[in-house]
Protein backbone atom coordinates (compact mmCIF):
# COMPACT_ATOMS: atom_id res chain seq x y z
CA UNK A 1 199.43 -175.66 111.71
CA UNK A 2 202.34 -174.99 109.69
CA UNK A 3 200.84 -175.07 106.17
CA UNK A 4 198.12 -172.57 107.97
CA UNK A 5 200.77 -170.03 108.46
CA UNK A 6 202.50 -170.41 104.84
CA UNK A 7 198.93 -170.29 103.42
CA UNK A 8 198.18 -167.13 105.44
CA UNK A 9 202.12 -165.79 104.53
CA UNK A 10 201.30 -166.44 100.95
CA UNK A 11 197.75 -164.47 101.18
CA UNK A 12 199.28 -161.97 102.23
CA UNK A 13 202.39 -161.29 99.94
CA UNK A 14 199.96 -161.58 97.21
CA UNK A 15 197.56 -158.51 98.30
CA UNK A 16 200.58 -156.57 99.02
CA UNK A 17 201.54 -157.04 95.86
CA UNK A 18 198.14 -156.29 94.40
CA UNK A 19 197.77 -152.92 96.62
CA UNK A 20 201.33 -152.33 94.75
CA UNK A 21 200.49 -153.04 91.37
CA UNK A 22 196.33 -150.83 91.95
CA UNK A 23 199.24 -148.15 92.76
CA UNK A 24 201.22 -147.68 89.81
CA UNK A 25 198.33 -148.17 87.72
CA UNK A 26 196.73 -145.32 89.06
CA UNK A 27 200.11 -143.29 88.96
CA UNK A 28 200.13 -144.00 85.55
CA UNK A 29 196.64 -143.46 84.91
CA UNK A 30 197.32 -139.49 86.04
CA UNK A 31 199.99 -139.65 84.75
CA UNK A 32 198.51 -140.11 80.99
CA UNK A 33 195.51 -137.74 81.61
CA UNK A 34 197.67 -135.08 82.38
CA UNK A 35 199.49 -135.82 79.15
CA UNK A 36 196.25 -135.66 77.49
CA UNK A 37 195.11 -132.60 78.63
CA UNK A 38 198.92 -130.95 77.46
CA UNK A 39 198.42 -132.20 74.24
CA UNK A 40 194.87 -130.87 73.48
């Protein structure tokens, strides 16, 4: 029961982490089209 729980703690730190990371990539992402579109 308890290595349920740390497996299901773990699961879950690691796709809040991933929804972090899919965030700041897209932040950048806009973030260097915008720059793009400046330059040109």
């Amino acid at each position: 029961m308890d290595s349920m729980m740390i497996i299901m703690i773990l699961l879950a730190i690691q796709t809040i982490l991933l929804f972090i990371t899919v965030g700041i990539l897209f932040k950048t992402i806009d973030k260097l089209k915008k720059n793009d579109k400046e330059q040109k």
